[in-house]
C-alpha atoms as a PDB file:
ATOM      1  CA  UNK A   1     -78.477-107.142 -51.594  1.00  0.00           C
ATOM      2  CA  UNK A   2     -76.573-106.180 -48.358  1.00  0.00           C
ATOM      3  CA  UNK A   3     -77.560-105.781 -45.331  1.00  0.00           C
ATOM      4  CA  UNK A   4     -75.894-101.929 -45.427  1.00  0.00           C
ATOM      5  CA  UNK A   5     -77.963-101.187 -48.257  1.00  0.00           C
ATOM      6  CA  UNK A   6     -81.454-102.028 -47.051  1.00  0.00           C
ATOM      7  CA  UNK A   7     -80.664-100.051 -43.868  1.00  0.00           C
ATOM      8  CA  UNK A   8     -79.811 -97.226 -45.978  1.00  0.00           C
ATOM      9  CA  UNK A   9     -82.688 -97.277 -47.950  1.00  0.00           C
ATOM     10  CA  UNK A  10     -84.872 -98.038 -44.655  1.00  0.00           C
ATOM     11  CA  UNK A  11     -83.117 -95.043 -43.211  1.00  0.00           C
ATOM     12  CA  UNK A  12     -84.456 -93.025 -45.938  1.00  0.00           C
ATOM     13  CA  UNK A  13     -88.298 -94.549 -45.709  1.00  0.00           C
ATOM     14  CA  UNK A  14     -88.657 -93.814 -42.099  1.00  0.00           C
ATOM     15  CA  UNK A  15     -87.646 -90.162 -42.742  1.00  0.00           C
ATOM     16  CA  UNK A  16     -89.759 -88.984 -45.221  1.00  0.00           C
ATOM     17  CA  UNK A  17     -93.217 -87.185 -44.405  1.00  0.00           C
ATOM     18  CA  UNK A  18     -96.077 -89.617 -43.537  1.00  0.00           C
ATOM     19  CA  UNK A  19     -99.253 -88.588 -45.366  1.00  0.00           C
ATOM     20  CA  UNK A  20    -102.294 -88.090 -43.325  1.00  0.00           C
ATOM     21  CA  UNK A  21    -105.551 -88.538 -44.757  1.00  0.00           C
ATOM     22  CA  UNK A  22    -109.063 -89.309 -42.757  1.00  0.00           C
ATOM     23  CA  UNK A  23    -111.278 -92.362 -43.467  1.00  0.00           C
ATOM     24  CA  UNK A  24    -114.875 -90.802 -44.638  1.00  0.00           C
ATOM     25  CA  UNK A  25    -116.239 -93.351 -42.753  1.00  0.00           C
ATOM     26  CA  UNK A  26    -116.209 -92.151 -38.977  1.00  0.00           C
ATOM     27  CA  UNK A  27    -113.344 -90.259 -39.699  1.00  0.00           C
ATOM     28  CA  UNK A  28    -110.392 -92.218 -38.679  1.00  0.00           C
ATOM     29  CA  UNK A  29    -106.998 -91.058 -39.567  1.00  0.00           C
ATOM     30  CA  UNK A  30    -105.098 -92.752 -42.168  1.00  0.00           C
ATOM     31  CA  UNK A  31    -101.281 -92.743 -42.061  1.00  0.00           C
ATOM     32  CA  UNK A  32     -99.656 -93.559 -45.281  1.00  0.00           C
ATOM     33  CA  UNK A  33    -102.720 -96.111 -46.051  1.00  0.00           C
ATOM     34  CA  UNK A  34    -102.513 -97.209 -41.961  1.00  0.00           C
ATOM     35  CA  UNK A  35    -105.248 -97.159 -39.692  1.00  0.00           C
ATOM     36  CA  UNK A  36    -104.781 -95.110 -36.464  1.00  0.00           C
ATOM     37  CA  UNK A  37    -106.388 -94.540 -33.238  1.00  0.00           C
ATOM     38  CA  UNK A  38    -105.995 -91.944 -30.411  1.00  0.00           C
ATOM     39  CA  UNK A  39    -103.643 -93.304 -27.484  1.00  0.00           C
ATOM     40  CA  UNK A  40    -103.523 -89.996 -25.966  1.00  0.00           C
ATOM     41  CA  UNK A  41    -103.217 -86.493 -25.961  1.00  0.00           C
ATOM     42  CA  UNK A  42    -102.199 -83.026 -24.871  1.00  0.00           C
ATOM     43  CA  UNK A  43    -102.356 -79.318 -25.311  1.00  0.00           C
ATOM     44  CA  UNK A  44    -100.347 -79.059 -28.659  1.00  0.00           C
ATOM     45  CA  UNK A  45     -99.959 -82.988 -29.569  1.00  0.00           C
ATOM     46  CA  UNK A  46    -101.793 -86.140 -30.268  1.00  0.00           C
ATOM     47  CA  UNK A  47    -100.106 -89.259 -29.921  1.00  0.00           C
ATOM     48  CA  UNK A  48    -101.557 -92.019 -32.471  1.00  0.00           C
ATOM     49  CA  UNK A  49    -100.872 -95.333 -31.932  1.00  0.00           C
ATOM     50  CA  UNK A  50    -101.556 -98.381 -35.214  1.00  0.00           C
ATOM     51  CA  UNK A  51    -105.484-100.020 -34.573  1.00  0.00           C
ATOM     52  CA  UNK A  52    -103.593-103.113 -34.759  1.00  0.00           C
ATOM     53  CA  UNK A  53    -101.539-102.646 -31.356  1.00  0.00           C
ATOM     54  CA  UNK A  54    -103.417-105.127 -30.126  1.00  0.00           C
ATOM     55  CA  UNK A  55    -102.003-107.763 -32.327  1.00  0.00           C
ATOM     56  CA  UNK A  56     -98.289-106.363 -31.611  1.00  0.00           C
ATOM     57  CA  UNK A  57     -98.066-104.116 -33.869  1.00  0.00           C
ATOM     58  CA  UNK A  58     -95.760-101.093 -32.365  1.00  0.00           C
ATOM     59  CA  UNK A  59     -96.141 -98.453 -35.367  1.00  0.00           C
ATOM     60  CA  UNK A  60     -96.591 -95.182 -33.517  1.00  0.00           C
ATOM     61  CA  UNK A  61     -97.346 -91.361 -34.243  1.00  0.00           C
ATOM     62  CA  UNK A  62     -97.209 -87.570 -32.762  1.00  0.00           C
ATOM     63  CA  UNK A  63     -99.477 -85.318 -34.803  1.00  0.00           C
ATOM     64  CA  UNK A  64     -98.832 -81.395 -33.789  1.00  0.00           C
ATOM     65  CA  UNK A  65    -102.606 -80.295 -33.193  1.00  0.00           C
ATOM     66  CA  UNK A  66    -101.518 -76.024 -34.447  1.00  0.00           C
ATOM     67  CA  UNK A  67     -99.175 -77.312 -37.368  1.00  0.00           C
ATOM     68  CA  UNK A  68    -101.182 -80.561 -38.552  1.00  0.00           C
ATOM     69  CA  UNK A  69     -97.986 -82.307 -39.146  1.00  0.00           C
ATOM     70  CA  UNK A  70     -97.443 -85.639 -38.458  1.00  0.00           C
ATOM     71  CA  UNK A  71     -94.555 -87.636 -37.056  1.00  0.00           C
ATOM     72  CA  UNK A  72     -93.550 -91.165 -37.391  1.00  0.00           C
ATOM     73  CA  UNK A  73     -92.008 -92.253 -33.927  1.00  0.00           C
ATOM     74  CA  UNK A  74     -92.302 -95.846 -34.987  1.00  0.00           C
ATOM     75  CA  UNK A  75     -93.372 -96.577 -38.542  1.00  0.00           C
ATOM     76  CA  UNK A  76     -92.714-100.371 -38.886  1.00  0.00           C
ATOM     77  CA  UNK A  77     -95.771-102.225 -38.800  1.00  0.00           C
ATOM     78  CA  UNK A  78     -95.703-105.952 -38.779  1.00  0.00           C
ATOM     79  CA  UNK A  79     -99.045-106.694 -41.026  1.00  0.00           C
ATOM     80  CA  UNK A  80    -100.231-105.651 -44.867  1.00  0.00           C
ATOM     81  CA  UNK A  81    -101.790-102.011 -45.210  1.00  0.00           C
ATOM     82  CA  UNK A  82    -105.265-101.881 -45.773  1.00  0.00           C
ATOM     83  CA  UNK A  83    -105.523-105.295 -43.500  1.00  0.00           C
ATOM     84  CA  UNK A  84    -108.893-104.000 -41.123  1.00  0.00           C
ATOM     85  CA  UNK A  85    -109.292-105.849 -37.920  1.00  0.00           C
ATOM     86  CA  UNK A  86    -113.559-105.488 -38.199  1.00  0.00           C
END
């Protein structure tokens, strides 16, 4: 497979629409089976950052608070999904 290719079809990963779903248990959100946390927020936005960001990983989210939509600003994670820290 070339290189081209994969960034193609990487290209086309990173811009479909995440899905956001909550964990029943203490109702974290779940991006596209990922587990998030709350870095920060503002008026309109919440910016979500991966639970693993302390082990490096640098997947990151903005989730419009009127719309509900969510935004990958980094999706590349750099461990399994599902993978809990606890």
């Amino acid at each position: 497979m070339y290189i081209r290719n994969f960034s193609l079809y990487l290209h086309a990963a990173l811009r479909r629409r995440p899905r956001l779903t909550f964990r029943s248990r203490g109702g974290q959100p779940l991006i596209d089976g990922y587990r998030f946390v709350i870095s920060y927020q503002q008026q309109h936005r919440c910016y979500l950052k991966c639970a693993h960001f302390r082990n490096k990983c640098r997947a990151r989210a903005i989730q419009n608070k009127v719309t509900g939509q969510v935004q990958l600003s980094n999706g590349v994670h750099n461990h399994n999904r599902g993978q809990d820290q606890h």
